[in-house]
PDB file of N, CA and C in Angstrom:
ATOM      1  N   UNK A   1       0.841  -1.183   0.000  1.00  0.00           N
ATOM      2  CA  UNK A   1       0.000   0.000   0.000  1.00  0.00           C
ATOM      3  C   UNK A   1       0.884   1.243   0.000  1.00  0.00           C
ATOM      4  N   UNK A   2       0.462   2.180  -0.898  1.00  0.00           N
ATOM      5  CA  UNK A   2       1.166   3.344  -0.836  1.00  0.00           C
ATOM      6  C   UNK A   2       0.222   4.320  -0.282  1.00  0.00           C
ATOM      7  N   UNK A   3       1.105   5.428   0.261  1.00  0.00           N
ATOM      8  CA  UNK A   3       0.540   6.469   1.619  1.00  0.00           C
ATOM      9  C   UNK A   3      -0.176   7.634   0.790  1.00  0.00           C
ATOM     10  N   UNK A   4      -1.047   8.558   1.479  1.00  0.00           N
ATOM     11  CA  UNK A   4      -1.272   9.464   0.815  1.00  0.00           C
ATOM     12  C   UNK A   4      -2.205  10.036  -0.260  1.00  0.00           C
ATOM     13  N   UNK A   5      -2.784  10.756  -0.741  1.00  0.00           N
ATOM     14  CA  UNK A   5      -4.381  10.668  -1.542  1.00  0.00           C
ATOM     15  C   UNK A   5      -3.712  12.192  -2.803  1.00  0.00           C
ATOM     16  N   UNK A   6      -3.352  13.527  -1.750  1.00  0.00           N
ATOM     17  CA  UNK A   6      -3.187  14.382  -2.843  1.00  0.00           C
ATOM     18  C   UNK A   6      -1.988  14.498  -3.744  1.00  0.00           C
ATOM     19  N   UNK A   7      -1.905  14.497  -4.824  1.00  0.00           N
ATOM     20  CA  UNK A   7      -0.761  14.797  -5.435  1.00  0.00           C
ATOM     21  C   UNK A   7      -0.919  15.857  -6.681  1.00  0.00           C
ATOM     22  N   UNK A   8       0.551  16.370  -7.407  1.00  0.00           N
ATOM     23  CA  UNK A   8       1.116  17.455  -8.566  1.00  0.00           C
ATOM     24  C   UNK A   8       1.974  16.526  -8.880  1.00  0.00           C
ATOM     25  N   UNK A   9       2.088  17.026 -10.317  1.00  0.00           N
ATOM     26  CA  UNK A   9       2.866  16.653 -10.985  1.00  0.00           C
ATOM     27  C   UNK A   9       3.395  16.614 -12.814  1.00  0.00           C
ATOM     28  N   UNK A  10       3.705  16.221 -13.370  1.00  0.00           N
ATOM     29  CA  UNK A  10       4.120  16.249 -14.601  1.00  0.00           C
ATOM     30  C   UNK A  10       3.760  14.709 -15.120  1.00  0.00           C
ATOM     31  N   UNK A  11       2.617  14.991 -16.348  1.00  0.00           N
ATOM     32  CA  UNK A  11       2.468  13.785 -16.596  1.00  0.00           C
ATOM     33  C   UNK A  11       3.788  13.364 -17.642  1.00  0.00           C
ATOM     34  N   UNK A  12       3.806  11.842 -17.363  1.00  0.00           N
ATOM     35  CA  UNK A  12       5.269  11.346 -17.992  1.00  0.00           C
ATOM     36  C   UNK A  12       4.482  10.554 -19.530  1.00  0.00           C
ATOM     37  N   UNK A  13       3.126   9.694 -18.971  1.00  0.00           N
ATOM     38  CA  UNK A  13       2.266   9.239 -20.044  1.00  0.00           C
ATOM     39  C   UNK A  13       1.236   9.214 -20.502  1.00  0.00           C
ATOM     40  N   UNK A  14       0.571   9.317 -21.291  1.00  0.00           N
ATOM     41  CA  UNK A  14      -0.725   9.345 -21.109  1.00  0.00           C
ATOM     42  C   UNK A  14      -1.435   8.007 -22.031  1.00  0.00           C
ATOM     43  N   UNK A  15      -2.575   7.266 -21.489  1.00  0.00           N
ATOM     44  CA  UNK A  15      -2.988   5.997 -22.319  1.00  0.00           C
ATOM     45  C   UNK A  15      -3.572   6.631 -23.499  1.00  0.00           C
ATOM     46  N   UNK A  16      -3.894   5.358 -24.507  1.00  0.00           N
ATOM     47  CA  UNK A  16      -3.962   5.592 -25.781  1.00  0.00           C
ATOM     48  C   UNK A  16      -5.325   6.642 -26.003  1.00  0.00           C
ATOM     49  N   UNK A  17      -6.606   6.645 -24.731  1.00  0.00           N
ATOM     50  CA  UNK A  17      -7.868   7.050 -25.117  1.00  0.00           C
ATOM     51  C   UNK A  17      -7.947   7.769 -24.311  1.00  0.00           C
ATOM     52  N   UNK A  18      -7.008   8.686 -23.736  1.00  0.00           N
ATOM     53  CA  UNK A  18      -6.973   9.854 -22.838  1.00  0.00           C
ATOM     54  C   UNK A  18      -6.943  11.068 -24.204  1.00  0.00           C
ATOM     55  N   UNK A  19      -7.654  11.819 -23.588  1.00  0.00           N
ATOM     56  CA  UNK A  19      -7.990  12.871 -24.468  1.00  0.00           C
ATOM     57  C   UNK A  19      -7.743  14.224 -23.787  1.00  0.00           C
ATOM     58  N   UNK A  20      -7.894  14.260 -22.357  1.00  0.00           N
ATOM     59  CA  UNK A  20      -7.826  15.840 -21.586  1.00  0.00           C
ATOM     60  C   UNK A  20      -6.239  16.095 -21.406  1.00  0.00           C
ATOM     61  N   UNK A  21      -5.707  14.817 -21.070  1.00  0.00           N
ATOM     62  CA  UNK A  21      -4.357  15.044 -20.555  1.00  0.00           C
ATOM     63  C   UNK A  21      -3.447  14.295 -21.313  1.00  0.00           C
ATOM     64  N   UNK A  22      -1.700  14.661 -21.805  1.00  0.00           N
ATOM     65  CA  UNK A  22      -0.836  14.630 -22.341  1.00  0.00           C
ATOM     66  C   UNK A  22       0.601  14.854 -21.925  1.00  0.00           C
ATOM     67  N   UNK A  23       1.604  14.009 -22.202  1.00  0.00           N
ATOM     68  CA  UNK A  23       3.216  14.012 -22.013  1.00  0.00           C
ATOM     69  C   UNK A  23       3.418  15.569 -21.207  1.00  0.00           C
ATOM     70  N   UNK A  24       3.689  16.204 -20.374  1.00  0.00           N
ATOM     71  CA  UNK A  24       4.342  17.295 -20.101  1.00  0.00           C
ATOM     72  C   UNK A  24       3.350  17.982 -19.435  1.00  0.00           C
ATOM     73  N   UNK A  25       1.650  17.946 -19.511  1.00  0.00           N
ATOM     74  CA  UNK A  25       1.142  18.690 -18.720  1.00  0.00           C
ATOM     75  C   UNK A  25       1.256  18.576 -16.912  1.00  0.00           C
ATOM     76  N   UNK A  26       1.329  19.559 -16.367  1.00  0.00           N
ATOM     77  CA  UNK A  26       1.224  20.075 -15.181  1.00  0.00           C
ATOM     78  C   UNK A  26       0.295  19.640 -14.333  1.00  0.00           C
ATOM     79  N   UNK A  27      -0.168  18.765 -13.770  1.00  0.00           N
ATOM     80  CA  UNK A  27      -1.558  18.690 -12.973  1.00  0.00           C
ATOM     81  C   UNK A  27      -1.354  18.024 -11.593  1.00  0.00           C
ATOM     82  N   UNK A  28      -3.020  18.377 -11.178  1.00  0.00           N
ATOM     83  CA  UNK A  28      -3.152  17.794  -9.347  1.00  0.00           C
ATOM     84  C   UNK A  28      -4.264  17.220  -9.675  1.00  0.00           C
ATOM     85  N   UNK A  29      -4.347  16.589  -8.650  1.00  0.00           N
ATOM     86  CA  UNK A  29      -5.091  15.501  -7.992  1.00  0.00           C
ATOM     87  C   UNK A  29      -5.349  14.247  -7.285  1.00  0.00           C
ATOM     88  N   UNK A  30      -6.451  14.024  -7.253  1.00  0.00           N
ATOM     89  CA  UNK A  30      -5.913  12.868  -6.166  1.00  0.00           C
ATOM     90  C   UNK A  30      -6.479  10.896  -7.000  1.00  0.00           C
ATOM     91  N   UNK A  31      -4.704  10.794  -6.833  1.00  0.00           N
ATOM     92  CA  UNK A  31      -5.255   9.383  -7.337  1.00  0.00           C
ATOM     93  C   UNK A  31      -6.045   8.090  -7.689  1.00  0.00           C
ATOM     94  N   UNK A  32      -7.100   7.718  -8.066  1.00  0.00           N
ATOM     95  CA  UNK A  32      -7.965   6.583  -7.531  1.00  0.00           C
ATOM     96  C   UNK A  32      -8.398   6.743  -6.343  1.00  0.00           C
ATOM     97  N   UNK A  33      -8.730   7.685  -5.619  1.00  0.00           N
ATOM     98  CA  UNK A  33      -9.241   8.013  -4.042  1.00  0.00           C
ATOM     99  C   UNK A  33     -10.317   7.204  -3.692  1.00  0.00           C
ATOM    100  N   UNK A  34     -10.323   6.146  -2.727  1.00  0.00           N
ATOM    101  CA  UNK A  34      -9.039   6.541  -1.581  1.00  0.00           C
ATOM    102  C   UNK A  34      -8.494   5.215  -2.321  1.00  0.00           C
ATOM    103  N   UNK A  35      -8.386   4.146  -2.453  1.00  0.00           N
ATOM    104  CA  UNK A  35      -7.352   3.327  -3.193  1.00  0.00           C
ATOM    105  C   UNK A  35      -6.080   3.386  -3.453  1.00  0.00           C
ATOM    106  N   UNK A  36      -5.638   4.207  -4.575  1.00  0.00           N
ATOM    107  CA  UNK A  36      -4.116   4.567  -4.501  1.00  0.00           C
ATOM    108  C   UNK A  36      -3.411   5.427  -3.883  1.00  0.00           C
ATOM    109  N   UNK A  37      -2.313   5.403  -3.482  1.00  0.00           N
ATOM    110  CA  UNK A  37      -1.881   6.494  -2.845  1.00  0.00           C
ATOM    111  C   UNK A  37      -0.900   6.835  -4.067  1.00  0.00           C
ATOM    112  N   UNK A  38      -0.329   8.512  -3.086  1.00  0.00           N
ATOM    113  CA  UNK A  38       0.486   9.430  -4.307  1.00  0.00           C
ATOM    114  C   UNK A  38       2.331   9.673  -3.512  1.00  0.00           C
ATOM    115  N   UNK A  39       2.453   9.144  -2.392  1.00  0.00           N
ATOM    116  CA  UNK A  39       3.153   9.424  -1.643  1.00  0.00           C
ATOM    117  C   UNK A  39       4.891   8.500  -2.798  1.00  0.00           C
ATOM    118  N   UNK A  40       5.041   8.640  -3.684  1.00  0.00           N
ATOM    119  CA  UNK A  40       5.565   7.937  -4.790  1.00  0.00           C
ATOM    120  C   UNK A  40       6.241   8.740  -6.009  1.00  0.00           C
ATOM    121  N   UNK A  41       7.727   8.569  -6.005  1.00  0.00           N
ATOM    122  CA  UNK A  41       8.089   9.139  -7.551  1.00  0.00           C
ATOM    123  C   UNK A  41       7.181   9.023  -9.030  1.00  0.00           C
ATOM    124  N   UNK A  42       6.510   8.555  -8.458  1.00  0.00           N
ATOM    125  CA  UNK A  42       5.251   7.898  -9.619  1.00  0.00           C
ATOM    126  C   UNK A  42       4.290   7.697  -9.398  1.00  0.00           C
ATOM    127  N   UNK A  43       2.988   7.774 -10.085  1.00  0.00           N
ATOM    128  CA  UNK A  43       1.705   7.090  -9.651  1.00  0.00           C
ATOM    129  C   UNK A  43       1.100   6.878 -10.806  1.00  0.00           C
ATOM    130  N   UNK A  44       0.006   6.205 -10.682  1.00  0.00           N
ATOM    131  CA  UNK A  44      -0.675   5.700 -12.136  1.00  0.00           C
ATOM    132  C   UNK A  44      -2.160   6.080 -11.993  1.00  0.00           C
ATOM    133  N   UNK A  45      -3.016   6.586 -12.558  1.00  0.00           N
ATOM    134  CA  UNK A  45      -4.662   6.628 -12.054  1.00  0.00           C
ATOM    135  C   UNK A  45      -5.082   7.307 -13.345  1.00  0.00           C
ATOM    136  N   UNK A  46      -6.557   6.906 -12.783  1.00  0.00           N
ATOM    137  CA  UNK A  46      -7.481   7.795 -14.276  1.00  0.00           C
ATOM    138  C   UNK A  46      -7.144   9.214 -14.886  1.00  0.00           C
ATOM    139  N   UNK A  47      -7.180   9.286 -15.632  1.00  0.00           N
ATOM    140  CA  UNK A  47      -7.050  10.810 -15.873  1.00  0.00           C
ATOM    141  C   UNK A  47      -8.392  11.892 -15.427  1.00  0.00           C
ATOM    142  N   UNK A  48      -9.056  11.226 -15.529  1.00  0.00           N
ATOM    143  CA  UNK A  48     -10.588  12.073 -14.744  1.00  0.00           C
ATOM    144  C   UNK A  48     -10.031  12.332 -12.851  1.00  0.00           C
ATOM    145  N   UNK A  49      -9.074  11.787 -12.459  1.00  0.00           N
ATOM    146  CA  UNK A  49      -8.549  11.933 -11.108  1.00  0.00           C
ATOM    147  C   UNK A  49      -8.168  13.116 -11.348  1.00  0.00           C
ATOM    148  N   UNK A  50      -7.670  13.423 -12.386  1.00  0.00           N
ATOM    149  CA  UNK A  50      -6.911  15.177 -12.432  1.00  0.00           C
ATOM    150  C   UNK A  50      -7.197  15.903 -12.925  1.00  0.00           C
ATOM    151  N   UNK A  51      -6.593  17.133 -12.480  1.00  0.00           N
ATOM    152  CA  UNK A  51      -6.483  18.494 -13.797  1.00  0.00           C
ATOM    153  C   UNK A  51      -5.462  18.888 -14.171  1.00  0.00           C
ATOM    154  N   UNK A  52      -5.418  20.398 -15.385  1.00  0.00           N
ATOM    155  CA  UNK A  52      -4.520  20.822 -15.068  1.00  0.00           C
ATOM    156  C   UNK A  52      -4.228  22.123 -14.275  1.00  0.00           C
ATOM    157  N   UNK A  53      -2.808  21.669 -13.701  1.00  0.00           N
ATOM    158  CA  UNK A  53      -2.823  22.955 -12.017  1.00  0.00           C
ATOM    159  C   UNK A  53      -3.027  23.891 -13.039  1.00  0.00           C
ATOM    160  N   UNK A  54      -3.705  25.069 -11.863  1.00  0.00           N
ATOM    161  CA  UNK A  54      -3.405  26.529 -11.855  1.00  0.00           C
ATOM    162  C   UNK A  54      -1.471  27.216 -11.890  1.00  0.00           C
ATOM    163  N   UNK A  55      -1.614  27.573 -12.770  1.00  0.00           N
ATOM    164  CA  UNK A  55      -0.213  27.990 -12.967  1.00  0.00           C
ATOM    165  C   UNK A  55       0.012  29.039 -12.039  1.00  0.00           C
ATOM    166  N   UNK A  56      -0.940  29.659 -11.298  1.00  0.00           N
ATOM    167  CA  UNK A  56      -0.346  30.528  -9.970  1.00  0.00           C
ATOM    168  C   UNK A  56      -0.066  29.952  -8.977  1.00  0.00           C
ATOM    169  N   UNK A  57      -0.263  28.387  -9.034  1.00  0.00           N
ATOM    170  CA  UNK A  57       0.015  27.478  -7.416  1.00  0.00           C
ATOM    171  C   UNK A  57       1.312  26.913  -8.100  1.00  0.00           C
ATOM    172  N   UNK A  58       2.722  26.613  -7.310  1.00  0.00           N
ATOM    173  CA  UNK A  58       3.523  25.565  -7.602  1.00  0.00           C
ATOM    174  C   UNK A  58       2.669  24.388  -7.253  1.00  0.00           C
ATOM    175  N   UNK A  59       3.595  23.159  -7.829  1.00  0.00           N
ATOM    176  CA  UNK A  59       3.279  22.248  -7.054  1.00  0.00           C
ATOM    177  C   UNK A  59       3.258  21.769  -5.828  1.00  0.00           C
ATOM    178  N   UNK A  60       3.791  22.221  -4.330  1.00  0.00           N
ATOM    179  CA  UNK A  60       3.723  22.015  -3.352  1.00  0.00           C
ATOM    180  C   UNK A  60       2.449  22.393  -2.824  1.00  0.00           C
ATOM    181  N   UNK A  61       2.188  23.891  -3.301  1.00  0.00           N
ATOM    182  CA  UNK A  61       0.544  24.144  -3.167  1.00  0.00           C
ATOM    183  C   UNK A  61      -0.305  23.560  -3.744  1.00  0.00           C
ATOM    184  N   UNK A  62      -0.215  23.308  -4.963  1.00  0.00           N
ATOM    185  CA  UNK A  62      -1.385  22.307  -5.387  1.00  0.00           C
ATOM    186  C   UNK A  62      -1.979  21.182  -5.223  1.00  0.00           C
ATOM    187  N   UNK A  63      -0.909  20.335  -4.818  1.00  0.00           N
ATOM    188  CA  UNK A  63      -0.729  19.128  -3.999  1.00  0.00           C
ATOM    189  C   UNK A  63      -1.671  19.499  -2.712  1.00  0.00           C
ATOM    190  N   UNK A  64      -1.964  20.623  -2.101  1.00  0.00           N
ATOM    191  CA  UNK A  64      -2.481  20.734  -0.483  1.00  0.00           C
ATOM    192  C   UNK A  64      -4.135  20.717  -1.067  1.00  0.00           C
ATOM    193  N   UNK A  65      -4.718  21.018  -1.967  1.00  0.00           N
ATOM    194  CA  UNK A  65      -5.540  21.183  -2.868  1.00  0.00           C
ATOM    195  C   UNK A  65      -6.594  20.164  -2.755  1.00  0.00           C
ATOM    196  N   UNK A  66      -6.535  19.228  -3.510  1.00  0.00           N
ATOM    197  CA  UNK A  66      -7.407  18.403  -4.092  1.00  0.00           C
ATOM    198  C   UNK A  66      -8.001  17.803  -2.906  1.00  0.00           C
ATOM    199  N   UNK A  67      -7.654  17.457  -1.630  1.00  0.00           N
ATOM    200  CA  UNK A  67      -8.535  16.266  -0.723  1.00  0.00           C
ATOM    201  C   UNK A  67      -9.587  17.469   0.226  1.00  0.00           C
ATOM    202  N   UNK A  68      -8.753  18.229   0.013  1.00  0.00           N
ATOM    203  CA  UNK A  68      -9.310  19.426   1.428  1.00  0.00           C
ATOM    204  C   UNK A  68     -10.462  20.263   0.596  1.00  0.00           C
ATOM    205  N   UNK A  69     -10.515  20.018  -1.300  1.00  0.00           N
ATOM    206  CA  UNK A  69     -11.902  21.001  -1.634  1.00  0.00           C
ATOM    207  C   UNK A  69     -12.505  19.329  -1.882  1.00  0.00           C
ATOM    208  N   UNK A  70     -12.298  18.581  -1.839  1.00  0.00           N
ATOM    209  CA  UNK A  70     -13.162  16.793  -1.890  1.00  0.00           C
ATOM    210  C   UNK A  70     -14.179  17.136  -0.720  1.00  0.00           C
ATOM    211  N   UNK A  71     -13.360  17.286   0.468  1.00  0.00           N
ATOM    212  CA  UNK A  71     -14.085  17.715   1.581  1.00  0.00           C
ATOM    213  C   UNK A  71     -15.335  18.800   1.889  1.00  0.00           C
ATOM    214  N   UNK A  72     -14.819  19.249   1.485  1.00  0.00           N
ATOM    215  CA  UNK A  72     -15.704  20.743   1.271  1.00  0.00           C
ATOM    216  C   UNK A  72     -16.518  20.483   0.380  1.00  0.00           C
ATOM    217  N   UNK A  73     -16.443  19.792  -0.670  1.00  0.00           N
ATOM    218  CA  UNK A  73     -16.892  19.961  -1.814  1.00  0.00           C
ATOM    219  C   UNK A  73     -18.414  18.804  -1.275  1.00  0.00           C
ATOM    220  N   UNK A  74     -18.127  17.418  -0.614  1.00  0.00           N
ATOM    221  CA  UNK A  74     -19.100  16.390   0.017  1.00  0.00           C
ATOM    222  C   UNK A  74     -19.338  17.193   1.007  1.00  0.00           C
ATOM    223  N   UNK A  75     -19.283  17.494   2.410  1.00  0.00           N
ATOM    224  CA  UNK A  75     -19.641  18.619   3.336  1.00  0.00           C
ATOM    225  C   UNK A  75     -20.703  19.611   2.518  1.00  0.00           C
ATOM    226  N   UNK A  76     -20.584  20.468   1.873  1.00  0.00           N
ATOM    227  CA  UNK A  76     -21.704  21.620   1.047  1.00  0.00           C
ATOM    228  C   UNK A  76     -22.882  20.680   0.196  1.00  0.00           C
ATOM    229  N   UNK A  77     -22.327  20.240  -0.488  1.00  0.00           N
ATOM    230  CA  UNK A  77     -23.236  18.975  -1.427  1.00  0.00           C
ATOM    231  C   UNK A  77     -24.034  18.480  -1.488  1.00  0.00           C
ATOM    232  N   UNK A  78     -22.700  16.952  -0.889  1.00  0.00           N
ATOM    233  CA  UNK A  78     -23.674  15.341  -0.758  1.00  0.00           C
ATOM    234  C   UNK A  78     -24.591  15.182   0.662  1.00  0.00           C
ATOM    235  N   UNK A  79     -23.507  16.254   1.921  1.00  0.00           N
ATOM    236  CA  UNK A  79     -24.371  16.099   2.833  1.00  0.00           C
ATOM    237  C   UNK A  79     -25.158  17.017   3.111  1.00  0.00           C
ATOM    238  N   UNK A  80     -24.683  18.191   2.942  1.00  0.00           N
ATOM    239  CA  UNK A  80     -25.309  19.494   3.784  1.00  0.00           C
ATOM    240  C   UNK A  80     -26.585  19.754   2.322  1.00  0.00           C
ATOM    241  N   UNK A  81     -26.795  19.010   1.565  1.00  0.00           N
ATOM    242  CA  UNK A  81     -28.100  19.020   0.656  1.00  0.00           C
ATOM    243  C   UNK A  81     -27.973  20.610  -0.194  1.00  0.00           C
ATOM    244  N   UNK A  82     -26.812  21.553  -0.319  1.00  0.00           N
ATOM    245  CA  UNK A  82     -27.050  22.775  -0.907  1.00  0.00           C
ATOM    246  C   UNK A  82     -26.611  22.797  -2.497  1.00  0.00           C
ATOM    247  N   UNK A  83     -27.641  23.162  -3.232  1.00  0.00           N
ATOM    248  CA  UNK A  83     -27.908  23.368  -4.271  1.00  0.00           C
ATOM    249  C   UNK A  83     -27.015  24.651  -5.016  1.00  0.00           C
ATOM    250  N   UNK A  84     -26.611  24.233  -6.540  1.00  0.00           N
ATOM    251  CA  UNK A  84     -25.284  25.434  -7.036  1.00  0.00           C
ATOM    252  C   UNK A  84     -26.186  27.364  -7.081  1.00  0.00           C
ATOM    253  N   UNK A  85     -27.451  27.685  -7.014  1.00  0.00           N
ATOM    254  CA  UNK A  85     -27.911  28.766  -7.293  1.00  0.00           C
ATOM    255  C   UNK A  85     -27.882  28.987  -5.844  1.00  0.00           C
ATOM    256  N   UNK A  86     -27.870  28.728  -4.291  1.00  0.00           N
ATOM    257  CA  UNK A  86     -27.374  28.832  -3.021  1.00  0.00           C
ATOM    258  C   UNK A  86     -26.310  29.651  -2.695  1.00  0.00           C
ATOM    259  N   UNK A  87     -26.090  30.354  -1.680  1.00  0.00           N
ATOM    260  CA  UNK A  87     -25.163  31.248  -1.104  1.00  0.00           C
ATOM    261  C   UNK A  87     -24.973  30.341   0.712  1.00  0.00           C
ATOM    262  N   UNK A  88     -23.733  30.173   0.489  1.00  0.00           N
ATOM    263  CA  UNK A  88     -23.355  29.673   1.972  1.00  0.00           C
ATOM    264  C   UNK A  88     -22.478  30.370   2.255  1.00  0.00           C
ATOM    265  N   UNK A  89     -22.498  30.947   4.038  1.00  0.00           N
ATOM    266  CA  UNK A  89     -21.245  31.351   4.535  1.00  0.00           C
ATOM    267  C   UNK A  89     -20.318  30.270   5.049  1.00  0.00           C
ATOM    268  N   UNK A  90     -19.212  30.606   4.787  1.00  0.00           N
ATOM    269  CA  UNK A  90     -17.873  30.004   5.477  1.00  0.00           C
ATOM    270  C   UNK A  90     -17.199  30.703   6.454  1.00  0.00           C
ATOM    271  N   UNK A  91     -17.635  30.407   7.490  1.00  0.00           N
ATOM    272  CA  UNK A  91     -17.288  31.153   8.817  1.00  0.00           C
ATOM    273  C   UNK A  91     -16.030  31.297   8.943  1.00  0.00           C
ATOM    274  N   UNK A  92     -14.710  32.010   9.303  1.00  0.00           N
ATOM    275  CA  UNK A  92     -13.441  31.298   9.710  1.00  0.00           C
ATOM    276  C   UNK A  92     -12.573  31.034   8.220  1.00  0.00           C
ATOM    277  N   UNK A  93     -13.181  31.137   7.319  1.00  0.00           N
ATOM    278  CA  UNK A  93     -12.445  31.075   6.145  1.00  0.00           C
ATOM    279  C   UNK A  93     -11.485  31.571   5.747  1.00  0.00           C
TER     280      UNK A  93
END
């Protein structure tokens, strides 16, 4: 088992029927979650696991990214039932 869920990075390959992502792009996300981990000179996962980063985050920031808006993202959503035309405060934000 490998450690870890968020990752950045530089894709090295991309499979034959990947279409969003390609050799050299920049991206985050989180691997096969929770299944694979990213804690690895390498990792392998869907390409729907990623994007490509924001070019104003390095990768150390982007990497902090992906599990912590997962969170937020199920929290507002799947549980808290709020709909995208909704206004929520984030207290402490």
């Amino acid at each position: 088992m490998t450690l870890g869920w968020n990752a950045a990075g530089v894709v090295v390959e991309a499979g034959n029927e990947v279409t969003s992502l390609k050799a050299g792009d920049e991206v985050y996300g989180v691997p096969n979650f929770p299944d694979d981990g990213s804690y690895a000179d390498y990792c392998v996962s869907k390409a729907i696991q990623f994007a490509i980063k924001p070019q104003s985050l390095d990768f150390t920031q982007a990497a902090g990214v992906p599990l912590a808006a997962l969170t937020a993202w199920t929290g507002i959503f799947a549980h808290g039932g709020s709909k995208p035309s909704q206004r929520i405060l984030i207290q402490g934000a």
